[in-house]
N, C-alpha and C. Protein backbone atom coordinates (compact mmCIF):
# COMPACT_ATOMS: atom_id res chain seq x y z
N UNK A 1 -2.87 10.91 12.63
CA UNK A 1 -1.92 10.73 11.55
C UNK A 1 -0.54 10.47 12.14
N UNK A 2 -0.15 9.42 11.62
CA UNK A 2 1.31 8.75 11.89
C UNK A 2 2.13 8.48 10.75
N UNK A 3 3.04 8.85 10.99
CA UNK A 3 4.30 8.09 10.02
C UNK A 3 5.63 7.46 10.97
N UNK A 4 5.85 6.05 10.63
CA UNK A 4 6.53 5.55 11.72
C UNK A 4 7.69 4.83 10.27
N UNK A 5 8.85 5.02 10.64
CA UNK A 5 9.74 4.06 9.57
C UNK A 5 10.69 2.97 10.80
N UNK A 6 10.97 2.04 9.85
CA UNK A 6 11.49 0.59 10.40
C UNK A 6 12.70 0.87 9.85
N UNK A 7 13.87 0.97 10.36
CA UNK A 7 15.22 1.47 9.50
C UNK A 7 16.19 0.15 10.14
N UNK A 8 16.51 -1.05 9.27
CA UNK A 8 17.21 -1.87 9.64
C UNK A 8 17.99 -2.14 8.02
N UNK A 9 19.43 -3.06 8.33
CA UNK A 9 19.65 -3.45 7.18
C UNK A 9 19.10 -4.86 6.48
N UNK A 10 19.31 -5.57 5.27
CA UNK A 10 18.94 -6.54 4.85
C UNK A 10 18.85 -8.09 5.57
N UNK A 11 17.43 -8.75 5.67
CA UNK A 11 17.58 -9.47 6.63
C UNK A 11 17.76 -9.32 7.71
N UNK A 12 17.11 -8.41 8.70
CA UNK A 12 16.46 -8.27 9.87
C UNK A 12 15.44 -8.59 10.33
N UNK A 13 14.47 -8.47 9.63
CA UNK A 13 13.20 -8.92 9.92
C UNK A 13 12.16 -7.93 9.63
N UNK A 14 12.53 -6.87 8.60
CA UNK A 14 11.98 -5.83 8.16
C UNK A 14 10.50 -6.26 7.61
N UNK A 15 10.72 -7.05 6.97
CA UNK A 15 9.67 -7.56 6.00
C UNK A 15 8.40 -8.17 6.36
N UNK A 16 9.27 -9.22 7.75
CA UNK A 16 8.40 -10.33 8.48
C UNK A 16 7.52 -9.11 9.19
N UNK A 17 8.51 -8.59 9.78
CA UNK A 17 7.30 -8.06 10.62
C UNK A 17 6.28 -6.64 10.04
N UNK A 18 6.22 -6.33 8.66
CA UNK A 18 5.48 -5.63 8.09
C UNK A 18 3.97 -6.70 7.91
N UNK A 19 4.92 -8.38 7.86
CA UNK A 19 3.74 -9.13 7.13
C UNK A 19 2.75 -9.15 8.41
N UNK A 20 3.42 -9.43 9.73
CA UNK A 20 3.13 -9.50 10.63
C UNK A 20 1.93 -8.61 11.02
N UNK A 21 2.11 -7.30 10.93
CA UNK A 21 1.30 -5.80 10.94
C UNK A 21 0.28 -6.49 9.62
N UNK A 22 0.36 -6.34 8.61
CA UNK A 22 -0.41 -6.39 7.73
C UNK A 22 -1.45 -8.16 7.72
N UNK A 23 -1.51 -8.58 8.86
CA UNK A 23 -1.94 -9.96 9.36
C UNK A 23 -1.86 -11.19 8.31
N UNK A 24 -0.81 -11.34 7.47
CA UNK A 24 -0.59 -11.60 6.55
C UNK A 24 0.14 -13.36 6.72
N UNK A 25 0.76 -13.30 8.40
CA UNK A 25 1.36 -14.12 8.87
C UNK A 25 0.98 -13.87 10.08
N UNK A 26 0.55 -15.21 10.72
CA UNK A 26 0.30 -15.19 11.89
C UNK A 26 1.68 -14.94 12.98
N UNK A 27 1.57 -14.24 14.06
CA UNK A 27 2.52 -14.07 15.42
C UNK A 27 2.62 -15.90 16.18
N UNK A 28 3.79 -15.71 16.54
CA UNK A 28 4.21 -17.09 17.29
C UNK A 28 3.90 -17.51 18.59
N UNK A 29 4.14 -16.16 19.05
CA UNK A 29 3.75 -15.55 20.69
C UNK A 29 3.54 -14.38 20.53
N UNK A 30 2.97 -13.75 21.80
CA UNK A 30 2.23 -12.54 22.10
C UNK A 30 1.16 -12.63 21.59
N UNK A 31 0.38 -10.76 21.80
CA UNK A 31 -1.09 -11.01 21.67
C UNK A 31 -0.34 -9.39 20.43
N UNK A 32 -1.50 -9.17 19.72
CA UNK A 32 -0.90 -8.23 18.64
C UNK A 32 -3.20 -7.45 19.06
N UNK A 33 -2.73 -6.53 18.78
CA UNK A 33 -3.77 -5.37 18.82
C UNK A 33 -4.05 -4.60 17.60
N UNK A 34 -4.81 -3.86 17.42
CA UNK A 34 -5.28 -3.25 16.31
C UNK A 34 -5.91 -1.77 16.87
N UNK A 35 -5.61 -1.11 16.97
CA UNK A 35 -6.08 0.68 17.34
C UNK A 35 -6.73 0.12 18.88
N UNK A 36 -5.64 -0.21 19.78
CA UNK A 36 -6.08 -1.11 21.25
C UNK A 36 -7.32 -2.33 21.31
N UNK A 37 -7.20 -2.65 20.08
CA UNK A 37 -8.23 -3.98 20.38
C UNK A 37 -7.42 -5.30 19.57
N UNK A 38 -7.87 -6.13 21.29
CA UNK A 38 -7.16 -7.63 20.24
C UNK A 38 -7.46 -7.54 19.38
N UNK A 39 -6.34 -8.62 18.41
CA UNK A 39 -6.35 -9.38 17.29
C UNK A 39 -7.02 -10.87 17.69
N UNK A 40 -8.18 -11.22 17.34
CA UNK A 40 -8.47 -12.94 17.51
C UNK A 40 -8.77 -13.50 15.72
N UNK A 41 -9.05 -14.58 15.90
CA UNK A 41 -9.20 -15.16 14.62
C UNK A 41 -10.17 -14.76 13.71
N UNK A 42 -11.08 -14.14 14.88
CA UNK A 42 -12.82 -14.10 14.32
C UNK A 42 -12.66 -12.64 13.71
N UNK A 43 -11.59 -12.05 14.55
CA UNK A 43 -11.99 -10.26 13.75
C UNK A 43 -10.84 -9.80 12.93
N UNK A 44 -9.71 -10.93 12.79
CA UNK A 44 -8.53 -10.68 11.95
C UNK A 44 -8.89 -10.33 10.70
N UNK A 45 -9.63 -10.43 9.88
CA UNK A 45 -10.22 -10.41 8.36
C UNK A 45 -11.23 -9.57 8.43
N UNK A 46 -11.76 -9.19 9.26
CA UNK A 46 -12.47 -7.78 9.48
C UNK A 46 -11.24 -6.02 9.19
N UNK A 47 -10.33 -6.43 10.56
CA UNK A 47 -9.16 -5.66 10.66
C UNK A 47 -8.11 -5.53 9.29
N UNK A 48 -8.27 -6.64 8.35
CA UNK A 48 -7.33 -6.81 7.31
C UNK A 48 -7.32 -5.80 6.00
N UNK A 49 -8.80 -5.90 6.13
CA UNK A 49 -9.55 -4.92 5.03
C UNK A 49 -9.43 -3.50 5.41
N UNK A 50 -8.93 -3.16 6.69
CA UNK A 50 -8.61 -1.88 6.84
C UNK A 50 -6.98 -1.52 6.70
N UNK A 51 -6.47 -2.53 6.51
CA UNK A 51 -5.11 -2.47 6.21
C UNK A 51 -4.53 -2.55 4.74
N UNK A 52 -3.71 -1.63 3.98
CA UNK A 52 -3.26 -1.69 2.72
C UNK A 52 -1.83 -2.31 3.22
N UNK A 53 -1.36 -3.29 2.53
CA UNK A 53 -0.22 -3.36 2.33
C UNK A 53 0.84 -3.32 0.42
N UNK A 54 1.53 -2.57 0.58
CA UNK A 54 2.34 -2.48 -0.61
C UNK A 54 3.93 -2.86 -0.54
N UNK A 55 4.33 -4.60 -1.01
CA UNK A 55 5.05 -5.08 -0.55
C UNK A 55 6.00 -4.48 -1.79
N UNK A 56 7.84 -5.01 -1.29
CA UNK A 56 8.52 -4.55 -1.88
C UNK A 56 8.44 -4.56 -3.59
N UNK A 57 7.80 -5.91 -3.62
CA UNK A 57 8.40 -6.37 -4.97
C UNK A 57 6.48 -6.77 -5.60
N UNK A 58 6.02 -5.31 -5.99
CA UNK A 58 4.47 -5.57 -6.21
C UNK A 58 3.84 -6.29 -7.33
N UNK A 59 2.98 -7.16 -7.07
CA UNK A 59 2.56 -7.68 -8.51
C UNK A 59 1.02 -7.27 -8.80
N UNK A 60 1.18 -7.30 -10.08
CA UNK A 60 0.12 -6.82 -11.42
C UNK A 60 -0.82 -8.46 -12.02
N UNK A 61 -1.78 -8.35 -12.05
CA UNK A 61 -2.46 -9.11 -12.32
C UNK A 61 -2.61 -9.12 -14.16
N UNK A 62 -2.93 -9.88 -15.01
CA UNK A 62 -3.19 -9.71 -16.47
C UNK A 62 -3.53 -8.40 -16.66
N UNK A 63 -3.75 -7.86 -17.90
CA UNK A 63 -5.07 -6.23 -17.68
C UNK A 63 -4.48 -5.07 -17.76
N UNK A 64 -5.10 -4.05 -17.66
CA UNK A 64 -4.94 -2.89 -17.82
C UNK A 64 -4.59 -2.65 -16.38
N UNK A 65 -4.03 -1.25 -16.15
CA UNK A 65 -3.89 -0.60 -15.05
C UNK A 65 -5.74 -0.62 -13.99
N UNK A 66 -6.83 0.27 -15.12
CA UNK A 66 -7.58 0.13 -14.66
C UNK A 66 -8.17 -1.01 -13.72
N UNK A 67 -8.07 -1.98 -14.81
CA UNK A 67 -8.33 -3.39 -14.40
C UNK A 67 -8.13 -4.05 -13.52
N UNK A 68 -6.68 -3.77 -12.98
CA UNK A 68 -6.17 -4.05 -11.70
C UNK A 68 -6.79 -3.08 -10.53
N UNK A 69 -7.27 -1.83 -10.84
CA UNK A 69 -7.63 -0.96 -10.04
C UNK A 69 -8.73 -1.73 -9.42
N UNK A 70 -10.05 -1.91 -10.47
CA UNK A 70 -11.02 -2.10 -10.58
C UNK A 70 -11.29 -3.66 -9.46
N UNK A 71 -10.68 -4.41 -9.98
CA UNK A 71 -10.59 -5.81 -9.05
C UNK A 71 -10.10 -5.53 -7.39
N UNK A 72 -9.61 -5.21 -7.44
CA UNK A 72 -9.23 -4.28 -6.16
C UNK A 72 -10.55 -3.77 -5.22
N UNK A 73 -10.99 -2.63 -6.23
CA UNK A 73 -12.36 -2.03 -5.46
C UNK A 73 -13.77 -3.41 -5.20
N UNK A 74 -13.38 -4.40 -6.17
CA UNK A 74 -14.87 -5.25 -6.36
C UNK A 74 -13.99 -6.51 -5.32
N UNK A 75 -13.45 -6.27 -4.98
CA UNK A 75 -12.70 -7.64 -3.70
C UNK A 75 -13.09 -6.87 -2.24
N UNK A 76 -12.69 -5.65 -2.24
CA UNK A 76 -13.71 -4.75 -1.17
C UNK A 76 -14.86 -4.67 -1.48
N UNK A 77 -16.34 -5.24 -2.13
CA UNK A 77 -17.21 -4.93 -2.12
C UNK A 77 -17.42 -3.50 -2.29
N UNK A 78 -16.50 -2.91 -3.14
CA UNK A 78 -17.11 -0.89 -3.39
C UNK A 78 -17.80 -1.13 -5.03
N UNK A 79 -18.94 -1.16 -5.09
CA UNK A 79 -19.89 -1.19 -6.11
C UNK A 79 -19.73 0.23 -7.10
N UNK A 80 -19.97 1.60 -6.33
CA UNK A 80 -20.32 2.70 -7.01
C UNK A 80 -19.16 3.47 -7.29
N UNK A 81 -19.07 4.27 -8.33
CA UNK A 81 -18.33 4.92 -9.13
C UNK A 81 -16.98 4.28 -8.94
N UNK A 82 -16.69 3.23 -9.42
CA UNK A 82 -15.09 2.00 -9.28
C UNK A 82 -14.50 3.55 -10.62
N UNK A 83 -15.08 3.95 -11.90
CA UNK A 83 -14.32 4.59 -12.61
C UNK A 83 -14.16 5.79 -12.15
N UNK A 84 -14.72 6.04 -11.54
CA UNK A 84 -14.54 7.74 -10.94
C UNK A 84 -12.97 7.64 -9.84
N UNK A 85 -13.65 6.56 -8.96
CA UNK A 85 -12.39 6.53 -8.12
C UNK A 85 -11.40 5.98 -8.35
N UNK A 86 -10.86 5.17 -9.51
CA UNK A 86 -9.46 5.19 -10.57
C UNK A 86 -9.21 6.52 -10.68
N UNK A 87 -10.30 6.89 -11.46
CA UNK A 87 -9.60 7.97 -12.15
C UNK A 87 -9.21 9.14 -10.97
N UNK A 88 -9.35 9.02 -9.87
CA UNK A 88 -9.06 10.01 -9.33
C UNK A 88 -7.59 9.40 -8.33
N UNK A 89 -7.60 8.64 -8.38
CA UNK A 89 -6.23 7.84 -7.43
C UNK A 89 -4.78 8.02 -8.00
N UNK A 90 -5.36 7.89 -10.02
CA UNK A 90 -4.22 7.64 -10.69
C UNK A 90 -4.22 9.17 -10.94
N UNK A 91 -4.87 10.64 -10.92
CA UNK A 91 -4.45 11.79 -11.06
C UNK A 91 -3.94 11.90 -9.50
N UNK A 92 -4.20 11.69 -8.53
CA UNK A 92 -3.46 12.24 -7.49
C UNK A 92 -2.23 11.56 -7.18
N UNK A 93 -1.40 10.51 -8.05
CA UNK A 93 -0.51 10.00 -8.32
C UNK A 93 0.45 10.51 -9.08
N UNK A 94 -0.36 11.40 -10.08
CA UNK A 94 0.43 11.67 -11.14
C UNK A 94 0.25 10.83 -12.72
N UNK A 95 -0.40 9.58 -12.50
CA UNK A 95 -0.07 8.44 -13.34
C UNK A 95 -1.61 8.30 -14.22
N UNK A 96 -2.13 9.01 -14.33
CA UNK A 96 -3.43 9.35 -15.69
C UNK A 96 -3.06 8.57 -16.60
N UNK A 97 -1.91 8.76 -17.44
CA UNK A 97 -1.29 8.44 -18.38
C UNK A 97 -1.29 6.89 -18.52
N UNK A 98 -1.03 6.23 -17.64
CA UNK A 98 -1.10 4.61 -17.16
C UNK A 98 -2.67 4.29 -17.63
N UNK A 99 -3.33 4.49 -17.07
CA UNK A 99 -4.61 3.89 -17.37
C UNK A 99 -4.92 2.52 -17.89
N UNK A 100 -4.77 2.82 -19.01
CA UNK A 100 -5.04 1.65 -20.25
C UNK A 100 -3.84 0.82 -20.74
N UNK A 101 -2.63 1.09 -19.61
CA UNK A 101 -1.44 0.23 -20.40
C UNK A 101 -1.49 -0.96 -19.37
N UNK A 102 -1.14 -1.97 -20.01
CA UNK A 102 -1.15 -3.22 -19.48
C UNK A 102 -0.12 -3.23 -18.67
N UNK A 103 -0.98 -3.56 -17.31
CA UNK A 103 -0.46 -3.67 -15.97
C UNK A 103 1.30 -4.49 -16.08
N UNK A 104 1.26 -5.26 -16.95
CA UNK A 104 2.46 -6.39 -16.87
C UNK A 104 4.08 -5.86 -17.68
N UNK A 105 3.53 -4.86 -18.51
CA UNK A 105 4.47 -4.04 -19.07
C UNK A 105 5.05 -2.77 -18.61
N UNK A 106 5.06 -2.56 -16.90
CA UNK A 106 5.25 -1.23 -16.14
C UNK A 106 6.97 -1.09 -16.24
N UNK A 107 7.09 0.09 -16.15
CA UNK A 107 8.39 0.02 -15.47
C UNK A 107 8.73 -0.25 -14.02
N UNK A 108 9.57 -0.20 -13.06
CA UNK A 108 10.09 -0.57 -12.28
C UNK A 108 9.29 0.99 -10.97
N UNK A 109 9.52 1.77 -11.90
CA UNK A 109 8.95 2.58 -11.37
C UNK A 109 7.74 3.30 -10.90
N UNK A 110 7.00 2.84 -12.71
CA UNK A 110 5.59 2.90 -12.45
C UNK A 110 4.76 2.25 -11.79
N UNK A 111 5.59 1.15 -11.76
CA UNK A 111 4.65 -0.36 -11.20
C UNK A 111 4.47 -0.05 -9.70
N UNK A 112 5.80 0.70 -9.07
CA UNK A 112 5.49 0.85 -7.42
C UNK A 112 4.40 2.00 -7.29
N UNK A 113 4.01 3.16 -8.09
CA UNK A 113 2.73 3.78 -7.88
C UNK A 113 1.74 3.53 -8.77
N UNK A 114 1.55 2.43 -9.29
CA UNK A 114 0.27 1.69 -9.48
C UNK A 114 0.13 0.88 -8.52
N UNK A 115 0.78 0.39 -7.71
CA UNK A 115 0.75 -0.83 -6.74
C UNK A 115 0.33 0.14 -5.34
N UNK A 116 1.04 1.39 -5.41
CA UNK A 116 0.48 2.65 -4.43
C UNK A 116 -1.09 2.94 -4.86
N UNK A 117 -1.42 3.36 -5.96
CA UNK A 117 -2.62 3.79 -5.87
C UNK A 117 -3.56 2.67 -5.88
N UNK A 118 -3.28 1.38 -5.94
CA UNK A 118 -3.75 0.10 -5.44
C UNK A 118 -3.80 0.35 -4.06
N UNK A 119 -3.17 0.11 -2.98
CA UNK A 119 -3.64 -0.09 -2.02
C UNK A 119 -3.89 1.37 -0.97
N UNK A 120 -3.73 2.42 -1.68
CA UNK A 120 -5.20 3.44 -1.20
C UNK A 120 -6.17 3.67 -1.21
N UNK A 121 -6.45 3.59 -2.89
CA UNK A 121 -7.74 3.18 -3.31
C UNK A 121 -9.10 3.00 -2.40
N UNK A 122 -8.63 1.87 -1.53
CA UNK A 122 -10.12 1.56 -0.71
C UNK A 122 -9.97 2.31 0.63
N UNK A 123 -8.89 3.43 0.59
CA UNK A 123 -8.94 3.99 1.68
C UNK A 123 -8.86 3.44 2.76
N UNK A 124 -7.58 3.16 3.14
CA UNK A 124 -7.34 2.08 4.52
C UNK A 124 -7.01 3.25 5.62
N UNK A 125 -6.84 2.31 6.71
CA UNK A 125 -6.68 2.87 7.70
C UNK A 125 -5.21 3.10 8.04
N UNK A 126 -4.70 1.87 8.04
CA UNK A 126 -3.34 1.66 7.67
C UNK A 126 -2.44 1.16 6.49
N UNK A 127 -1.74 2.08 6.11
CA UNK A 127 -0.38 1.56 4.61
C UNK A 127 0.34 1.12 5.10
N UNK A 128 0.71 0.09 5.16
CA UNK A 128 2.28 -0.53 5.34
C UNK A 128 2.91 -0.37 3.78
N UNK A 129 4.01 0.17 3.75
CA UNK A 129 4.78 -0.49 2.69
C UNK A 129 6.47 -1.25 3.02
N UNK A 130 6.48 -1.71 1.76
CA UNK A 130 8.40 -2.54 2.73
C UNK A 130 9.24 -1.86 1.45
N UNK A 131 9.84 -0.99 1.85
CA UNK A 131 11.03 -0.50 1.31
C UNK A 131 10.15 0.15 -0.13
N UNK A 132 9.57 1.54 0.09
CA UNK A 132 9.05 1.68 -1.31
C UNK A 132 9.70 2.78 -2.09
N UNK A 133 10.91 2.94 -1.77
CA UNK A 133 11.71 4.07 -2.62
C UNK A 133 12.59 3.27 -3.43
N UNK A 134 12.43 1.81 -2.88
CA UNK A 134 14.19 1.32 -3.94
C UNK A 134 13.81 0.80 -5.42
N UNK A 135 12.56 0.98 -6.28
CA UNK A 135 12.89 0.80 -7.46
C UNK A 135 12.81 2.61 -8.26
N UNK A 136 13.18 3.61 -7.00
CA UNK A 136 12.67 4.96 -7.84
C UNK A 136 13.94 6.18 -8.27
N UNK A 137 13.55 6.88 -9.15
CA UNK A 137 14.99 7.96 -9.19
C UNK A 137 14.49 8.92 -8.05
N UNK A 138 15.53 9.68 -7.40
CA UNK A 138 15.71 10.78 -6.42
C UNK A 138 14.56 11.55 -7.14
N UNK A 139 13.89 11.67 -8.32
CA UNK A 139 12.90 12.93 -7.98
C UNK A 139 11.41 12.11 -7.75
N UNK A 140 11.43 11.22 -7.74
CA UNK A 140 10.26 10.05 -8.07
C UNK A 140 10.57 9.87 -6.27
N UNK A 141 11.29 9.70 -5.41
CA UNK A 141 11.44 9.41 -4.25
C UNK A 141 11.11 10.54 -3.51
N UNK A 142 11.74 11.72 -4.02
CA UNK A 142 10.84 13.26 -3.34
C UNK A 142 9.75 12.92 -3.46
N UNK A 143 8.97 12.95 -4.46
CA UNK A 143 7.10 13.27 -5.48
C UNK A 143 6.58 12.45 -4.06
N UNK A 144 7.14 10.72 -4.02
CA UNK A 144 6.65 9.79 -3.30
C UNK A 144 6.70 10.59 -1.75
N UNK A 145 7.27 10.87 -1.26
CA UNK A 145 8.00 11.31 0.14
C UNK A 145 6.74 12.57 0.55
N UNK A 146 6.93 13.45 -0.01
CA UNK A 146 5.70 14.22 -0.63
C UNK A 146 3.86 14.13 -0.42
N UNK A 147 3.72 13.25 -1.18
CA UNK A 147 2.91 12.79 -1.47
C UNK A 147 2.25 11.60 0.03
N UNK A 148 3.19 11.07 0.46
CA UNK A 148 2.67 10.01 1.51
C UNK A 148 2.50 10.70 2.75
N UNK A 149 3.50 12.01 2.69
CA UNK A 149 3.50 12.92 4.17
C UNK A 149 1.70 13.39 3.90
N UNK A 150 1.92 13.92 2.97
CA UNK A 150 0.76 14.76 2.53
C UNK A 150 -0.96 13.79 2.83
N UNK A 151 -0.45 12.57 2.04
CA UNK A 151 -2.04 11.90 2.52
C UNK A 151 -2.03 11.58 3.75
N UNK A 152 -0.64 10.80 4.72
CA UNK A 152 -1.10 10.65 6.15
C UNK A 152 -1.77 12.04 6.81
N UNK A 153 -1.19 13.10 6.32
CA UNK A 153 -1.75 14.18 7.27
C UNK A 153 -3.32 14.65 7.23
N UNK A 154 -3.45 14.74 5.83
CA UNK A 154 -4.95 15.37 5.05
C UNK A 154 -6.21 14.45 5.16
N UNK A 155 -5.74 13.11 5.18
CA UNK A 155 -6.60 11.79 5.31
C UNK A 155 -6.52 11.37 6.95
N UNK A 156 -5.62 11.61 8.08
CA UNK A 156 -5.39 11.11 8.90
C UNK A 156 -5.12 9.57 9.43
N UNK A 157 -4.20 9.04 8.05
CA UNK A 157 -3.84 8.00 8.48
C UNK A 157 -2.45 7.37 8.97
N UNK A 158 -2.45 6.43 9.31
CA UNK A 158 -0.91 5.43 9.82
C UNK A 158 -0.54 5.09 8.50
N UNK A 159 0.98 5.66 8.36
CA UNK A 159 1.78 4.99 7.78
C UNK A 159 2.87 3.93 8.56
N UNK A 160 3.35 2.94 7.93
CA UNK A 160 4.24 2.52 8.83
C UNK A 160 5.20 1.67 7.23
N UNK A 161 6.49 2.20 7.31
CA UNK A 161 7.48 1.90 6.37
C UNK A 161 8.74 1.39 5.97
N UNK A 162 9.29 0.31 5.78
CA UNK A 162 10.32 -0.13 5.89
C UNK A 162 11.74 0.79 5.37
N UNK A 163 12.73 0.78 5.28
CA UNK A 163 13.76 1.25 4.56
C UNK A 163 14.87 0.67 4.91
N UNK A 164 16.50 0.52 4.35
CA UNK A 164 17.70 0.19 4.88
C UNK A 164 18.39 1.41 4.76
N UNK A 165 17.31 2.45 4.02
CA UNK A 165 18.59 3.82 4.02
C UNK A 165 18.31 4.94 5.11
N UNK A 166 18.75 4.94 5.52
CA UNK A 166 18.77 6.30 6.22
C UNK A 166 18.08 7.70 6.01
């Protein structure tokens, strides 16, 4: 279990190189690794699926919350209990309540932990997110803060996180 933050200001390269980590954009030069094993072409999309990324500015597909959940789990090939494991992503979120409201009508706030319990969901290895406190209020940024210490440790995974604040 890791938690690593990227603390630069706007336009540094915060972003690029989250996309970079999240193999999202190919590297120019160098060789890039994955838990000490190259990155090649053939196993990049193997490695990808173990990677969540939750970019700054997250988008919602048509649908319900579920719905978006659900497409999510069936793009990973996870067949069995897709409703069990909503329903358990969006209570350890906090966000039950979301369920059935259409993904496109979130607030600013909700939308970044639906877009969170999106890319845990399939249980990655690694979360990247880029800057995921700046659409939240100070107690929504604790809950989050909280909450991400808590799963890298209990789950044993890499976080790795952008911010410009300190």
């Amino acid at each position: 279990d890791k938690i690593t933050a990227i603390i630069g200001p706007n336009g540094c390269g915060k972003s690029t190189l989250l996309n970079l980590l999240a193999l999202l954009q190919k590297n120019q030069q160098g060789q890039m690794s994955f838990f000490d094993e190259p990155i090649t072409e053939k196993n990049a999309s193997s490695y990808r699926k173990r990677i969540a990324f939750l970019p700054q500015k997250p988008y919602m597909l048509r649908g319900t919350v579920a719905k978006n959940l659900e497409l999510t789990l069936k793009f990973h090939g996870i067949k069995n209990n897709r409703v069990g494991k909503i329903n358990t992503v969006l209570e350890i979120l906090n966000i039950a309540h979301l369920n059935q409201q259409q993904a496109k009508t979130l607030s600013g706030g909700e939308l970044q932990k639906v877009a969170l319990a999106r890319a845990i969901i399939c249980n990655p290895d690694v979360l990247l997110m880029d800057e995921p406190f700046s659409y939240l209020d100070q107690n929504s940024e604790q809950l989050l803060e909280q909450f991400i210490t808590e799963y890298v440790k209990t789950n044993n995974k890499t976080l790795i996180f952008s911010t410009h604040n300190r």
